[in-house]
N, C-alpha and C. Protein backbone atom coordinates (compact mmCIF):
# COMPACT_ATOMS: atom_id res chain seq x y z
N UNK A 1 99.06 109.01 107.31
CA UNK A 1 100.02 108.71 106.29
C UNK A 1 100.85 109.94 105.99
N UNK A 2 102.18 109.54 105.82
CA UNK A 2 103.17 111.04 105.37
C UNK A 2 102.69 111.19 104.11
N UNK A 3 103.29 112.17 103.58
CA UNK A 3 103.36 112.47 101.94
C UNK A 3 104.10 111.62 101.65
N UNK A 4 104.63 110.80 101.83
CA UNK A 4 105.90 109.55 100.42
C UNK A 4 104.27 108.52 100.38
N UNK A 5 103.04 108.46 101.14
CA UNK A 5 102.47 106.89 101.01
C UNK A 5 102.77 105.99 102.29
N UNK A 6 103.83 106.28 103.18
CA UNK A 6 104.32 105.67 103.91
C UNK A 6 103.61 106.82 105.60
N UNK A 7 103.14 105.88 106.68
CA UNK A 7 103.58 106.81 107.62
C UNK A 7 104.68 107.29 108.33
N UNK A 8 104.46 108.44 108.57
CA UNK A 8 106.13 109.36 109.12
C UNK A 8 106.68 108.46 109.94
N UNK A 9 106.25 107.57 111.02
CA UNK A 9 107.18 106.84 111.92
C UNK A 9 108.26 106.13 110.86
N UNK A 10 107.53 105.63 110.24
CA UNK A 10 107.85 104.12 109.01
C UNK A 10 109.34 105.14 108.32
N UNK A 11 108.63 106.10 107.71
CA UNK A 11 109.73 107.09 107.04
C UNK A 11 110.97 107.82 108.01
N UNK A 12 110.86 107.91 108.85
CA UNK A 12 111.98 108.06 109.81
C UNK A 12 112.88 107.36 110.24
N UNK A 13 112.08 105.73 110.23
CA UNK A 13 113.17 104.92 110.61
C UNK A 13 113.77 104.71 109.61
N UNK A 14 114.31 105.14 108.08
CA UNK A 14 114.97 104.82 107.14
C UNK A 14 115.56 106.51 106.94
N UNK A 15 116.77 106.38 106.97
CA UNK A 15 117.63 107.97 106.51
C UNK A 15 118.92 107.78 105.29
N UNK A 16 118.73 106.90 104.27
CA UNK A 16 119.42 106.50 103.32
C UNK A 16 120.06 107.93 102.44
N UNK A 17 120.59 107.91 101.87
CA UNK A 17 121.52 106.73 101.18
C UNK A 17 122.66 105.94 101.82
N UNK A 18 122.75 105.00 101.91
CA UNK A 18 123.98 104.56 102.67
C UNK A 18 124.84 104.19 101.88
N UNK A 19 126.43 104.74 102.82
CA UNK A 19 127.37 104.67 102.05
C UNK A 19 128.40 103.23 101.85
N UNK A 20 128.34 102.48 100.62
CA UNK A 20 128.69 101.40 100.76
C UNK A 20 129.60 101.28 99.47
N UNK A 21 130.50 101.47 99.30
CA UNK A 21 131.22 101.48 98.04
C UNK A 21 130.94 100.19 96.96
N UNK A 22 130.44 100.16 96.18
CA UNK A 22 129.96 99.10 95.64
C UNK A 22 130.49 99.47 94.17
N UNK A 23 131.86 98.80 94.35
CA UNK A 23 132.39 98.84 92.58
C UNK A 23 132.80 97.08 92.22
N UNK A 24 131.48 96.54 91.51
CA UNK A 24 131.47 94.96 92.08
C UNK A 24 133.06 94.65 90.90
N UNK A 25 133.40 93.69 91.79
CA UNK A 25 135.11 93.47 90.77
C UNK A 25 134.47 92.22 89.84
N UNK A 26 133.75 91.41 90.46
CA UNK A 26 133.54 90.60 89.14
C UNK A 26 132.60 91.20 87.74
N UNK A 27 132.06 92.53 87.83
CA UNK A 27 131.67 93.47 86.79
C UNK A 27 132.81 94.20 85.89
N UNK A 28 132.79 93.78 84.84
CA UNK A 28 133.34 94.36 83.46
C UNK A 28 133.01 95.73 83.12
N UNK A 29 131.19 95.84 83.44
CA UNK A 29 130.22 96.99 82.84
C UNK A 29 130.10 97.45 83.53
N UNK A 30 129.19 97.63 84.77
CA UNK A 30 128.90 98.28 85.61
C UNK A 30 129.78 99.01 86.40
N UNK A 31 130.00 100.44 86.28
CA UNK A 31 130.76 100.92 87.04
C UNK A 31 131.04 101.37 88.58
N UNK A 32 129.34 102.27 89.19
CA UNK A 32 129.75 101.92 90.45
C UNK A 32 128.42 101.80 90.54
N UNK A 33 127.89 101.41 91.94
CA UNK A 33 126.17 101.07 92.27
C UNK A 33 126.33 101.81 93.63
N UNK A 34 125.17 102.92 93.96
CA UNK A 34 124.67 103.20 95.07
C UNK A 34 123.51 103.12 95.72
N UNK A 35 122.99 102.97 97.02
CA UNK A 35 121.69 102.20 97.28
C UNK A 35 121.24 103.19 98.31
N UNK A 36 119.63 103.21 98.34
CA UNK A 36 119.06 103.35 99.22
C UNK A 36 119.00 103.30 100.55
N UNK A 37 119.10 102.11 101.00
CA UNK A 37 118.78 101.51 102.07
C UNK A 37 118.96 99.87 101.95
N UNK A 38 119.56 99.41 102.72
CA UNK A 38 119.34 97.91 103.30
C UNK A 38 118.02 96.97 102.74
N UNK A 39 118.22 96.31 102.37
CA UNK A 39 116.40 95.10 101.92
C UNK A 39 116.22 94.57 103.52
N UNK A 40 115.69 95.04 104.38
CA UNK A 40 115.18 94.79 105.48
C UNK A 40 114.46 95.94 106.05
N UNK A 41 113.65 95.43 106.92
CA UNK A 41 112.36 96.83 107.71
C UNK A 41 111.43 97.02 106.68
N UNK A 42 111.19 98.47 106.96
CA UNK A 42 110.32 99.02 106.17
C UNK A 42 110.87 98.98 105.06
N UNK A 43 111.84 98.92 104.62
CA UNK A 43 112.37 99.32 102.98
C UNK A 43 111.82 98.24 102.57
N UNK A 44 112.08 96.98 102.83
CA UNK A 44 111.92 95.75 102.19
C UNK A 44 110.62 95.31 102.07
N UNK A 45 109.73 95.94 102.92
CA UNK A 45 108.31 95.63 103.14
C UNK A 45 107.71 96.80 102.24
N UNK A 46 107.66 97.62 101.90
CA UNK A 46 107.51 99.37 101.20
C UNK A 46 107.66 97.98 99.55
N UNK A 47 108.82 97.52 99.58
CA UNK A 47 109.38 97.16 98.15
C UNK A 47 108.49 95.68 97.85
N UNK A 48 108.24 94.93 98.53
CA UNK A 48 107.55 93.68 98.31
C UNK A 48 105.87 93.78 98.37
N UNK A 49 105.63 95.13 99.06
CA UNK A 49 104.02 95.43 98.89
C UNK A 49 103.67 96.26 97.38
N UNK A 50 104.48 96.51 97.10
CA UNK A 50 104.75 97.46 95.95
C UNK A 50 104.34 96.53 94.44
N UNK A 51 105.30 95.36 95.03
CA UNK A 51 105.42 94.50 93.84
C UNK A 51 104.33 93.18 94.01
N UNK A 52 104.34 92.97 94.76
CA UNK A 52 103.61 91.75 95.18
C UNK A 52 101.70 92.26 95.86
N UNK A 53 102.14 93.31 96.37
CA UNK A 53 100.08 93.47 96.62
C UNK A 53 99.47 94.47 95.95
N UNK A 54 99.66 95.01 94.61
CA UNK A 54 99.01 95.58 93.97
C UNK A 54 98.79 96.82 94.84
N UNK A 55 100.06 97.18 95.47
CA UNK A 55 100.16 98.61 95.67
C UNK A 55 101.20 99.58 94.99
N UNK A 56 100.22 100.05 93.59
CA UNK A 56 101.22 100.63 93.02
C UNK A 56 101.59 102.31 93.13
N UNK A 57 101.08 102.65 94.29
CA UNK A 57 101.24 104.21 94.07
C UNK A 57 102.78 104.39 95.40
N UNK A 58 102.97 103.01 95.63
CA UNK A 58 104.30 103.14 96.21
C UNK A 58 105.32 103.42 95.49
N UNK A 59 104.88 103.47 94.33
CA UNK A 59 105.78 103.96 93.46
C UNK A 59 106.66 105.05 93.67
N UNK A 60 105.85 105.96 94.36
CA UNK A 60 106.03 107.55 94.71
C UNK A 60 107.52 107.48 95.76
N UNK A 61 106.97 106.35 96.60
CA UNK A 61 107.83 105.90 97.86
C UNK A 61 109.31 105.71 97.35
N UNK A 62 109.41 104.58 96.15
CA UNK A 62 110.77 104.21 95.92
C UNK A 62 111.34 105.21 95.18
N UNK A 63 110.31 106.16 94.44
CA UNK A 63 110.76 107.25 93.51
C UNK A 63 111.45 108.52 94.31
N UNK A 64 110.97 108.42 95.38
CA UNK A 64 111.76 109.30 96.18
C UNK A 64 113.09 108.89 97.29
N UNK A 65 113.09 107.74 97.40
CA UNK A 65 114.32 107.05 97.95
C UNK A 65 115.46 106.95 96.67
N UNK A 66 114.71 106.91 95.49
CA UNK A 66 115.93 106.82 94.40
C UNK A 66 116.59 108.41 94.62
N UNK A 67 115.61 109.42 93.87
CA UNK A 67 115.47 110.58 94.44
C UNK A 67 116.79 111.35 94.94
N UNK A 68 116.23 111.15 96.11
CA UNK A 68 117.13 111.33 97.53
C UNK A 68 118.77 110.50 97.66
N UNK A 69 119.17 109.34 96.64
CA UNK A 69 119.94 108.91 96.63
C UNK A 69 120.92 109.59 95.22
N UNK A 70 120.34 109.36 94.08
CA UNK A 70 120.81 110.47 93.01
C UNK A 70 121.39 111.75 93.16
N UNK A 71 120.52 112.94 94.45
CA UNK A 71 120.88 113.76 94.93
C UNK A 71 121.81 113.67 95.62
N UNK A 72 122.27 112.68 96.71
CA UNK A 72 123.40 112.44 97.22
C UNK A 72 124.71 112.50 96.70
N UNK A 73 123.97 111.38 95.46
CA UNK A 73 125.88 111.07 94.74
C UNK A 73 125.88 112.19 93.55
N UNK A 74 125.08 113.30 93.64
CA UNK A 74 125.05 114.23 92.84
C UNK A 74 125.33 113.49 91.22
N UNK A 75 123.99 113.03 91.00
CA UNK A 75 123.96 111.97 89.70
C UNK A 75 122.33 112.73 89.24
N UNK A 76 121.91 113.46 89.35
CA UNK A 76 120.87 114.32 89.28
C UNK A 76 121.14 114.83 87.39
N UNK A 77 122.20 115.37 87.01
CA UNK A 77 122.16 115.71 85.73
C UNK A 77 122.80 114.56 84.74
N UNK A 78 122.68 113.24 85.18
CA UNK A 78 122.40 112.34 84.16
C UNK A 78 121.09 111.78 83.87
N UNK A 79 121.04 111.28 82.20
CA UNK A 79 120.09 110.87 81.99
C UNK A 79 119.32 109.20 83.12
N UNK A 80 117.89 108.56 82.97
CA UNK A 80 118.09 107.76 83.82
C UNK A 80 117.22 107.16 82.72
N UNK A 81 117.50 105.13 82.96
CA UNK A 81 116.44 104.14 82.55
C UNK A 81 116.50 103.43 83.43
N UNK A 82 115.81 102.14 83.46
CA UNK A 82 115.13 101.15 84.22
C UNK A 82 115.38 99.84 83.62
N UNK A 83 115.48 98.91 85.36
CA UNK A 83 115.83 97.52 84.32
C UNK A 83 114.58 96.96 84.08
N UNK A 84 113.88 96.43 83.08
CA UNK A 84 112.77 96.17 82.64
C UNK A 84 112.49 94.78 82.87
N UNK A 85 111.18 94.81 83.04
CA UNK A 85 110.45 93.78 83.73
C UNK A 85 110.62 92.49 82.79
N UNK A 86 110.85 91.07 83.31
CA UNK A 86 110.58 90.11 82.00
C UNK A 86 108.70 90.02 82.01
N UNK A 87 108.87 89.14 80.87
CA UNK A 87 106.96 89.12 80.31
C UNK A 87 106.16 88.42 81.84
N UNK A 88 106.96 87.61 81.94
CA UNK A 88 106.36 86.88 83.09
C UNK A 88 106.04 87.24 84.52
N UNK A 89 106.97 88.44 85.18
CA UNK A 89 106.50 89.39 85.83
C UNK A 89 105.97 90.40 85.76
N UNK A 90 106.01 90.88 84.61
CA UNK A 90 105.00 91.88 83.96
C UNK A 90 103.54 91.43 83.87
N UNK A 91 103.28 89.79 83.64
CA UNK A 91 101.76 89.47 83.31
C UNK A 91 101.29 89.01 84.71
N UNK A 92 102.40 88.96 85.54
CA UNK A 92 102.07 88.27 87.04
C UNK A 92 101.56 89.77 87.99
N UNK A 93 102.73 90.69 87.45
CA UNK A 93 101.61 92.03 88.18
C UNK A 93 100.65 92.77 87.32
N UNK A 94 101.19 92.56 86.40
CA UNK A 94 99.96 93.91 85.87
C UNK A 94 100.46 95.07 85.51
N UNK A 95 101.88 95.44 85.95
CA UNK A 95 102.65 96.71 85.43
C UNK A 95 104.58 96.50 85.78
N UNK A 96 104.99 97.27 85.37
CA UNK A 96 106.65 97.45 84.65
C UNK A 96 106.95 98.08 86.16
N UNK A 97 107.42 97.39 87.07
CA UNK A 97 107.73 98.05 88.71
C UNK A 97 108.83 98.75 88.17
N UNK A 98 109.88 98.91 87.69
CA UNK A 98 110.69 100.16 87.46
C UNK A 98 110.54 101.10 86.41
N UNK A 99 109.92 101.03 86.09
CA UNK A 99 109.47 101.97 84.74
C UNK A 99 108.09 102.65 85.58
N UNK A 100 107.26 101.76 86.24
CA UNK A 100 106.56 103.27 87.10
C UNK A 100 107.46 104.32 87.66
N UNK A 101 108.55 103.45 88.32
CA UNK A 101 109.41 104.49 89.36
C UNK A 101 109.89 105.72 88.37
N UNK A 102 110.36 105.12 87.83
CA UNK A 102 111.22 105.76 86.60
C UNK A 102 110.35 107.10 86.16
N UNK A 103 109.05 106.89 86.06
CA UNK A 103 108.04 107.74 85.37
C UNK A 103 107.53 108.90 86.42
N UNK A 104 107.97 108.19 87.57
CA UNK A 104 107.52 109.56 88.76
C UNK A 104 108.86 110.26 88.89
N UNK A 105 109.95 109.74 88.86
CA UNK A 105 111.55 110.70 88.51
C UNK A 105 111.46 111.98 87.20
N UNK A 106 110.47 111.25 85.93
CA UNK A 106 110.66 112.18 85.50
C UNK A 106 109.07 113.10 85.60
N UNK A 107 108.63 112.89 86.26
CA UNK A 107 107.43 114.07 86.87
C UNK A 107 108.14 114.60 87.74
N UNK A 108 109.26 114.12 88.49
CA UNK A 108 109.95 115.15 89.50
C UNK A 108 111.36 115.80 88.52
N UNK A 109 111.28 116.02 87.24
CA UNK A 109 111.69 116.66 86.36
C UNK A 109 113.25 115.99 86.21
N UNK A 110 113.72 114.82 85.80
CA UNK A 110 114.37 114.07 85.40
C UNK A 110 114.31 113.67 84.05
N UNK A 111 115.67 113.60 83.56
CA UNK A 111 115.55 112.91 82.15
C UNK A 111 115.32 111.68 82.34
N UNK A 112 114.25 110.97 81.81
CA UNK A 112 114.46 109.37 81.78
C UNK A 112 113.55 108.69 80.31
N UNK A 113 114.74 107.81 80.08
CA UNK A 113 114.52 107.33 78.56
C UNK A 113 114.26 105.55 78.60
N UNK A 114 113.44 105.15 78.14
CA UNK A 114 113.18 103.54 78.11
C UNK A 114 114.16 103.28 77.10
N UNK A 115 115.34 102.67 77.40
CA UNK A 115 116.35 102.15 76.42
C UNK A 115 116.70 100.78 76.66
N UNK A 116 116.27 99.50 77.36
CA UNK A 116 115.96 98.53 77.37
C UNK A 116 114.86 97.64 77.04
N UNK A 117 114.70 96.81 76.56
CA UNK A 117 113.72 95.62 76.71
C UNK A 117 113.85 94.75 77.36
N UNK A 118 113.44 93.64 78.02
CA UNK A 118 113.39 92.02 78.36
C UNK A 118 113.11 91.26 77.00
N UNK A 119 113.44 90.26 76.79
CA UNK A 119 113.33 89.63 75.39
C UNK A 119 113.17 88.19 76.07
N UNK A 120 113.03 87.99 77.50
CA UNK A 120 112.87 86.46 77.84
C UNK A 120 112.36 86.56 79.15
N UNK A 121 111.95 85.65 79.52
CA UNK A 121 111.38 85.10 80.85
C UNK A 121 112.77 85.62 81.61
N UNK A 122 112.94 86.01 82.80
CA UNK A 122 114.25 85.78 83.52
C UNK A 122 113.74 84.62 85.10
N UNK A 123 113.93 83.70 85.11
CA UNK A 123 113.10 82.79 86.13
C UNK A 123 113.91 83.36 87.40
N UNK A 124 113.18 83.08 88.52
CA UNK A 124 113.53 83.31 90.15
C UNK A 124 114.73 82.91 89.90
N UNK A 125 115.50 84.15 90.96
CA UNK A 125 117.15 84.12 91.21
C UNK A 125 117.70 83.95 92.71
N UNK A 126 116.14 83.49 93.72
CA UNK A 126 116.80 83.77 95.14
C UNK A 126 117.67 82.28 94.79
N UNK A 127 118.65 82.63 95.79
CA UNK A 127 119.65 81.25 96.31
C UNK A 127 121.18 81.46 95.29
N UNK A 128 120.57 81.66 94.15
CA UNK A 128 121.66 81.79 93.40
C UNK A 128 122.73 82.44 93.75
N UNK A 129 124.12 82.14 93.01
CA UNK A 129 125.63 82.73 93.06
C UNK A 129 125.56 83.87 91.77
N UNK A 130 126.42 84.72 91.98
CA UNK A 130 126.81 86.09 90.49
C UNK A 130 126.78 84.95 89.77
N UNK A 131 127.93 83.89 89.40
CA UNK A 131 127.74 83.11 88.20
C UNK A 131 126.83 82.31 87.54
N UNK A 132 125.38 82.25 88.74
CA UNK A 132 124.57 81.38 88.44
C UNK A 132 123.23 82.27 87.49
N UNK A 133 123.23 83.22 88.36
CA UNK A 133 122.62 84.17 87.95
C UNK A 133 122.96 85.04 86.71
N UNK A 134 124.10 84.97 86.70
CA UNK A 134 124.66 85.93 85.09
C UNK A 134 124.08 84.97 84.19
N UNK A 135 124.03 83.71 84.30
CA UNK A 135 123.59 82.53 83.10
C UNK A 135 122.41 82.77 83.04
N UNK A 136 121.87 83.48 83.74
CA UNK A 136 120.42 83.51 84.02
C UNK A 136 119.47 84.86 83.00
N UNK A 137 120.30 85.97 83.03
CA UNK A 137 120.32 86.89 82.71
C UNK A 137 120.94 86.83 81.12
N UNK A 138 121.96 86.42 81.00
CA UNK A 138 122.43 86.50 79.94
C UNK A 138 121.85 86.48 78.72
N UNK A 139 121.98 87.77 77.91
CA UNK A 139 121.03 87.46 76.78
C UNK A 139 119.35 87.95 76.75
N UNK A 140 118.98 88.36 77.74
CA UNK A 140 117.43 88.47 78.22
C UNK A 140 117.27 90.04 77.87
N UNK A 141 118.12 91.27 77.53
CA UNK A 141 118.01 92.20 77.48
C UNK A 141 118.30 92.95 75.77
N UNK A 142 117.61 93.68 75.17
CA UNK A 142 118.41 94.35 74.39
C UNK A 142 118.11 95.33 73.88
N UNK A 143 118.38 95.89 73.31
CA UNK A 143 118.73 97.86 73.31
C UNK A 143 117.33 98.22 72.15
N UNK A 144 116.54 99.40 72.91
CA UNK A 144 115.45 99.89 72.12
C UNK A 144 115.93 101.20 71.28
N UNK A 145 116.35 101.91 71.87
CA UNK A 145 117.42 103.22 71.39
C UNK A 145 118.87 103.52 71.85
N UNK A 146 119.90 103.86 71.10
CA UNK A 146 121.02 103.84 71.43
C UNK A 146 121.23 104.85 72.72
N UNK A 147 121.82 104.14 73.71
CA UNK A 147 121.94 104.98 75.04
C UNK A 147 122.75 106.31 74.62
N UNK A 148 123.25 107.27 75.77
CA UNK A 148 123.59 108.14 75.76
C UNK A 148 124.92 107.85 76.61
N UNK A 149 125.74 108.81 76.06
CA UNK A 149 127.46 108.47 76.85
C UNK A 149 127.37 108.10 78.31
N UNK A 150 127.03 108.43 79.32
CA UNK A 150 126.91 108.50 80.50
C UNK A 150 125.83 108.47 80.61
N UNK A 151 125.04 107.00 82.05
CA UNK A 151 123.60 107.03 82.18
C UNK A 151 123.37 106.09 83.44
N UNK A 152 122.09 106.95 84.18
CA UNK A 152 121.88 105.75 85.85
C UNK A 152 121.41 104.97 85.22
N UNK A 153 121.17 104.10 85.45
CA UNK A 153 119.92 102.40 85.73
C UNK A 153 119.90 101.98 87.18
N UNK A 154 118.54 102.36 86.73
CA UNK A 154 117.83 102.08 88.56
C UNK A 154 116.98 100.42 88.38
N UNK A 155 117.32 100.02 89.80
CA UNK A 155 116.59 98.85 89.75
C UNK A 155 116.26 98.96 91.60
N UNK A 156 115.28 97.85 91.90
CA UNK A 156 114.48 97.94 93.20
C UNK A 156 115.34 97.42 94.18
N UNK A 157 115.94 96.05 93.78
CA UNK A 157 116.88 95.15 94.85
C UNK A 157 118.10 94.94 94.17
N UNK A 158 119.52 95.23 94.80
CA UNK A 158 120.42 94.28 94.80
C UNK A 158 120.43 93.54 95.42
N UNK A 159 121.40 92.21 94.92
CA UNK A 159 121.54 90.92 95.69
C UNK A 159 122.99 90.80 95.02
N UNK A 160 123.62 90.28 94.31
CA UNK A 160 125.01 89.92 93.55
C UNK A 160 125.34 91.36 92.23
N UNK A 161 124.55 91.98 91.95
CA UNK A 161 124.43 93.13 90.54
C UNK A 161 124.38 92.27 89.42
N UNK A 162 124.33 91.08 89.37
CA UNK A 162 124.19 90.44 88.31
C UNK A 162 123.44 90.93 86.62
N UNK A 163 122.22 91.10 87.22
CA UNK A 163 121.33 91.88 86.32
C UNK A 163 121.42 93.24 85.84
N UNK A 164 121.96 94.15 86.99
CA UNK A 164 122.41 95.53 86.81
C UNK A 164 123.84 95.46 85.49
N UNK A 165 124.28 94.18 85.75
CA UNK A 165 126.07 94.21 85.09
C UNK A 165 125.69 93.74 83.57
N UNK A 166 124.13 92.73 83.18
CA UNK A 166 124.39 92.64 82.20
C UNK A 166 123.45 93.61 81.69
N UNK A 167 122.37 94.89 82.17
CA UNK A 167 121.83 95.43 80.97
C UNK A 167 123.08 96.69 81.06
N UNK A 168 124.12 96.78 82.30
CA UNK A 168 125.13 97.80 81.66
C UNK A 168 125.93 97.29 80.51
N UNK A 169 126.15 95.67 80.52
CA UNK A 169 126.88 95.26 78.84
C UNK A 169 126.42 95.88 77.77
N UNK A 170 124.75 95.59 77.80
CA UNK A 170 124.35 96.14 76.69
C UNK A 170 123.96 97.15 76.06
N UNK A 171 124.17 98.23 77.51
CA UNK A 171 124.33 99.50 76.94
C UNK A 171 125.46 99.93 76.49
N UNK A 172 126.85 99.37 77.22
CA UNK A 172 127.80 99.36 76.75
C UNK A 172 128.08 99.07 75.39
N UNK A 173 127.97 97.68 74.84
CA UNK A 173 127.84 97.40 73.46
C UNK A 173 127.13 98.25 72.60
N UNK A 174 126.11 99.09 73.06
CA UNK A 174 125.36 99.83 71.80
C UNK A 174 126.08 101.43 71.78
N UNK A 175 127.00 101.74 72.88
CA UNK A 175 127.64 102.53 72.89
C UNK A 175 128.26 103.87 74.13
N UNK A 176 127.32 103.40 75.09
CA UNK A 176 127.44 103.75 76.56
C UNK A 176 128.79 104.01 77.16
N UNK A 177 129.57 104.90 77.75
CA UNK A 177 130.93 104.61 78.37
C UNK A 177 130.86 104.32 79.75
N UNK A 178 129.87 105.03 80.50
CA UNK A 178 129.66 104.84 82.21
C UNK A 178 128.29 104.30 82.29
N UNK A 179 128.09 103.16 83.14
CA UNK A 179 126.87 103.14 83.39
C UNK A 179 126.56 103.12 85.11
N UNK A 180 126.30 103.83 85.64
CA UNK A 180 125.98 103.88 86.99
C UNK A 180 124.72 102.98 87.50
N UNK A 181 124.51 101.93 88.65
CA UNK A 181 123.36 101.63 88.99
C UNK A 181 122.90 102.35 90.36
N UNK A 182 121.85 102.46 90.18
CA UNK A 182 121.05 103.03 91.68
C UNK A 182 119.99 102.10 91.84
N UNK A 183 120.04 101.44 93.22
CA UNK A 183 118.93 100.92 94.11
C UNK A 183 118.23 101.65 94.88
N UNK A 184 117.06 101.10 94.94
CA UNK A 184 116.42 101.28 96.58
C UNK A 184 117.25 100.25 97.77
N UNK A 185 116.94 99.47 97.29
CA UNK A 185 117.78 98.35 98.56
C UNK A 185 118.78 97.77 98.14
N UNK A 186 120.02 97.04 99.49
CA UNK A 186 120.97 96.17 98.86
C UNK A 186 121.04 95.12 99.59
N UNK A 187 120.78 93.75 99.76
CA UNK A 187 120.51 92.90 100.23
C UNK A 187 122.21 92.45 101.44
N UNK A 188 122.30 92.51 102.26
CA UNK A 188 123.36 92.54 102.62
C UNK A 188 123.72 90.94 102.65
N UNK A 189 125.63 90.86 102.68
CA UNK A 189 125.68 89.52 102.67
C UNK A 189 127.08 89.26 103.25
């Protein structure tokens, strides 16, 4: 096994961040999103064992693909939070999959502040459209402490930014001017 948790072959075949300009136009809030790596290979398998088999010290894994991507877009001296788990995936694993990550960023000496909640179930979003999914989201998030002017939000998968666009509303609304998202993966389409 390398040091990320992963073996070195596994970690080689992924050299992220990739550059994909992602300033989604149907987003109001969200200003720009940069990703990891692709949701396929090892990334996608690293991210679904993580969440789904009670392997949580992969944490380390995505914490350093965020990491390594922050450093890229030289986003290193902003503060960072996490999009937070609803109750129902929280009681289905057993722990907050971005808020671990989040918690090994700031052992690798990062600011990071829990300034979201979930306040609802958010039910499965595969298949869905941005508009189906914003209905989905809408409303499910809201502010624990007032954000800070400029701030990342990291989450595990894109697919549409749907979710990324509405907890940037609501940081926005509580007083936020930029909200940057960072992935591990972006589901291509």
């Amino acid at each position: 096994m390398g040091s990320e948790g992963i073996c070195e072959e596994c970690a080689g075949s992924v050299d992220g961040p990739i550059i994909v300009r992602d300033v989604p136009s149907h987003s109001a809030h969200l200003d720009m999103v940069h990703h990891f790596w692709w949701y396929e290979g090892v990334v996608e398998r690293v991210i679904k064992l993580y969440k789904y088999s009670d392997r949580v010290k992969l944490r380390r894994v995505l914490a350093s693909w965020i990491f390594k991507t922050l450093t890229y877009f030289n986003l290193l001296d902003l503060p960072i939070t996490w999009v937070p788990s609803s109750y129902s995936a929280l009681k289905a694993r057993g722990f907050e999959t971005m808020k671990e990550v989040a918690y090994e960023l700031r052992n690798m000496g990062l600011e990071v502040y829990e300034i979201l909640d979930c306040v609802g179930n958010v039910p499965p979003q595969v298949g869905l459209s941005f508009r189906e999914r914003m209905s989905k989201v809408r409303g499910k998030y809201r502010i624990l402490m007032p954000p800070p002017p400029e701030i990342v939000i990291i989450d595990d998968v894109y697919t549409t930014g749907a979710t990324l666009n509405e907890c940037a509303r609501v940081m926005k609304s509580a007083g936020a001017k930029h909200v940057v998202g960072v992935t591990v993966a972006r589901v291509k389409t």
